[in-house]
Protein backbone atom coordinates (compact mmCIF):
# COMPACT_ATOMS: atom_id res chain seq x y z
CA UNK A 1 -17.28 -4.18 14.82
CA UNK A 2 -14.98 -1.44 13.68
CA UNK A 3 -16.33 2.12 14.20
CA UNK A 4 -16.78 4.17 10.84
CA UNK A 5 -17.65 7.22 9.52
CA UNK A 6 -19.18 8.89 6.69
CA UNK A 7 -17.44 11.27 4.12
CA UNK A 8 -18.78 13.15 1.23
CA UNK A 9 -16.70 15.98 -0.45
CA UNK A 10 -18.10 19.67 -0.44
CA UNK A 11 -18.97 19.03 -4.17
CA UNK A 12 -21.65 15.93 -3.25
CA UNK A 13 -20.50 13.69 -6.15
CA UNK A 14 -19.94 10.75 -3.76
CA UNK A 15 -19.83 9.82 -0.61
CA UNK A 16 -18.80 6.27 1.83
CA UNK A 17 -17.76 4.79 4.58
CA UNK A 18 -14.39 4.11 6.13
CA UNK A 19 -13.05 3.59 9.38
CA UNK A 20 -13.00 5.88 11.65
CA UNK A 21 -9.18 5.43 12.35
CA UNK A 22 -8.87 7.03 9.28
CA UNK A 23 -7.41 10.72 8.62
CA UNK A 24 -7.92 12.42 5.30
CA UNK A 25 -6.23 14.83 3.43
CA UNK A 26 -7.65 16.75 0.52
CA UNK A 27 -5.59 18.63 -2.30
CA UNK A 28 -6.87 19.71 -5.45
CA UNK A 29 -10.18 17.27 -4.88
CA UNK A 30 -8.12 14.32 -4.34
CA UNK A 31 -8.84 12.95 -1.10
CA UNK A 32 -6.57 11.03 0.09
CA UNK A 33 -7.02 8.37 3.40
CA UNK A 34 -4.43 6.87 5.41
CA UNK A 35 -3.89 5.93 9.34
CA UNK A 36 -1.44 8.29 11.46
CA UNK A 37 0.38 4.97 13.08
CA UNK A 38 1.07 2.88 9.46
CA UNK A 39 2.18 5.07 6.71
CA UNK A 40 3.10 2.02 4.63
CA UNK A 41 -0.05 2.60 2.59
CA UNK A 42 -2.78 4.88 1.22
CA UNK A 43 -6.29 4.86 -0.25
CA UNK A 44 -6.71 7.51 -2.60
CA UNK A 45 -10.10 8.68 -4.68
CA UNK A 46 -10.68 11.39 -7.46
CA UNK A 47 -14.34 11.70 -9.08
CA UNK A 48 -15.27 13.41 -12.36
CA UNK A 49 -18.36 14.99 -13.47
CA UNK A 50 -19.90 15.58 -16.73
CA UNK A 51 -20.36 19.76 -17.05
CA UNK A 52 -23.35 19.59 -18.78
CA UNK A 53 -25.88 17.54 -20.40
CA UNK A 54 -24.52 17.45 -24.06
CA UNK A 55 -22.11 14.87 -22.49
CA UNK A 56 -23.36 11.06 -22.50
CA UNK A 57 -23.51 9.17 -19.21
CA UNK A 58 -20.30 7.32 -18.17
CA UNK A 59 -20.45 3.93 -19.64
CA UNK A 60 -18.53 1.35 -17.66
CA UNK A 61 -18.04 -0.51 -20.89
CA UNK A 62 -16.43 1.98 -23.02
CA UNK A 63 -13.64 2.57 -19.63
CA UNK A 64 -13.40 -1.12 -19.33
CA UNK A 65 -12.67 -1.27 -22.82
CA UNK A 66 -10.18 1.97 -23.19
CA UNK A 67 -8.72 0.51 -19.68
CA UNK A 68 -8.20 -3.09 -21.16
CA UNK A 69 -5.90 -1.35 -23.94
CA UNK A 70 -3.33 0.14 -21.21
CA UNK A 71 -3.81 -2.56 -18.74
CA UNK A 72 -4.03 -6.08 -19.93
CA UNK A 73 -5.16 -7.20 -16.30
CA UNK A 74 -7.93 -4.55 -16.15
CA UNK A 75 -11.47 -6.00 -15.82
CA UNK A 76 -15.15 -5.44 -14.65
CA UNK A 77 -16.25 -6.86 -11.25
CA UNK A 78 -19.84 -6.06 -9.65
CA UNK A 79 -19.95 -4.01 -6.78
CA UNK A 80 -23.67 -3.00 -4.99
CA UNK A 81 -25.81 -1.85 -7.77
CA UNK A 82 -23.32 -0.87 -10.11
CA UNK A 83 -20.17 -2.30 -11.80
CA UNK A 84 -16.76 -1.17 -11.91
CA UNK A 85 -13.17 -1.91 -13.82
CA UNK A 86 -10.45 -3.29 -11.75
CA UNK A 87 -6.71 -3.87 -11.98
CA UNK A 88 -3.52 -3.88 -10.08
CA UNK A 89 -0.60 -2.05 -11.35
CA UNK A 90 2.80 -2.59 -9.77
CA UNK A 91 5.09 1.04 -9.17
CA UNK A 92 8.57 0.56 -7.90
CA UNK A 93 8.17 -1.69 -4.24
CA UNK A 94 4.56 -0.43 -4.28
CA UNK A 95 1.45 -2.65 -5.76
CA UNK A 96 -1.61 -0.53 -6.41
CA UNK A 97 -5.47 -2.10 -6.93
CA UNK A 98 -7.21 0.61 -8.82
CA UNK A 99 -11.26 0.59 -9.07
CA UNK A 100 -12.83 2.70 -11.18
CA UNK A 101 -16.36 2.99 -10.20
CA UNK A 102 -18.79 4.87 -12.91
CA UNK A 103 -22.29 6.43 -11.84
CA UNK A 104 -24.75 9.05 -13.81
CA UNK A 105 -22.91 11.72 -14.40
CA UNK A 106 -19.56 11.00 -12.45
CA UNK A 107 -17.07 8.79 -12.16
CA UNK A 108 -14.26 7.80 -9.53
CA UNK A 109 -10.72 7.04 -9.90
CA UNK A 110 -10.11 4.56 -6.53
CA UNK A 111 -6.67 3.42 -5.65
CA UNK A 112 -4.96 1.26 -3.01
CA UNK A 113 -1.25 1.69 -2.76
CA UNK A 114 0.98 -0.32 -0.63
CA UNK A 115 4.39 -1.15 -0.06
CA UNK A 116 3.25 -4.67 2.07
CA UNK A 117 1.22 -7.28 -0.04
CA UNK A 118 -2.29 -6.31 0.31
CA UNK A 119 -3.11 -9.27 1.66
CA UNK A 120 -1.27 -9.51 4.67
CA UNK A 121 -2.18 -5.17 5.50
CA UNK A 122 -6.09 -5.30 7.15
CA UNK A 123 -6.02 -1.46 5.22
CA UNK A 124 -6.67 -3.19 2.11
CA UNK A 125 -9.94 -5.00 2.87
CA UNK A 126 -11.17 -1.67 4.69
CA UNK A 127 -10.56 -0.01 1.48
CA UNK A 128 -12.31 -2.69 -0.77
CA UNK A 129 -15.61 -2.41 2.18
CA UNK A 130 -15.18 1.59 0.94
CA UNK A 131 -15.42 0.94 -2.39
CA UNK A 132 -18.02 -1.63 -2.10
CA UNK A 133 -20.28 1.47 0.26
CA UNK A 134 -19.50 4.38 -2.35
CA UNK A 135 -22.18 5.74 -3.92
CA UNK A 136 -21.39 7.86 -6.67
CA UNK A 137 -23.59 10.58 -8.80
């Protein structure tokens, strides 16, 4: 079993578990994951909160449908207790799975960039196990 860790920003709005191989790098509250010895990919993650409480909670169904209408491949899949939109965006050499994962008052912008098929790098399904252990405000 690999070792992991826990990380939750100084803000509280989510935290999860990755591996412990991991080093992360934060810049303006994007935190960004990757491994020292492989920098042929990155895990990336930026959360948003509501300010106050005039704003409605995020509803996954009004992203999935704003989402749908810039990405054709976008679409909902169930993580743990919540659900979350999904799609894969291709950048240059570089495909990228994007989650975006919606909670009370926040929600979290997820992505998985790569420039080897996500299949074939094990970073990929670490970063999916992530996802699946975030729990978000």
């Amino acid at each position: 079993m690999q070792k992991t860790e826990q990380f939750e920003p100084e803000n509280k709005w989510f935290k999860l578990i990755y591996p412990a191989s991991w080093q992360i790098e934060s810049e303006d509250d994007i935190y960004t994951f990757t491994e020292a010895h492989d920098p042929s990919w990155a895990f990336q993650i930026s959360a948003y909160r509501a300010t106050h409480d005039t704003i409605p909670d995020f509803s996954i169904s009004e992203e999935l449908q704003n989402t749908i209408e810039s990405h054709p491949t976008a679409k909902i899949i169930s993580l743990p207790n919540r659900k979350a939109v999904y799609y894969t965006e291709r950048k240059g050499s570089s495909l990228l799975q994007i989650w975006i994962i919606g909670g009370k008052r926040c929600k979290a912008f997820c992505s998985y960039t790569a420039d080897t098929p996500a299949p074939k790098n094990a970073n990929f399904n670490a970063s999916q196990q992530a996802v699946n252990s975030m729990e978000i405000q």
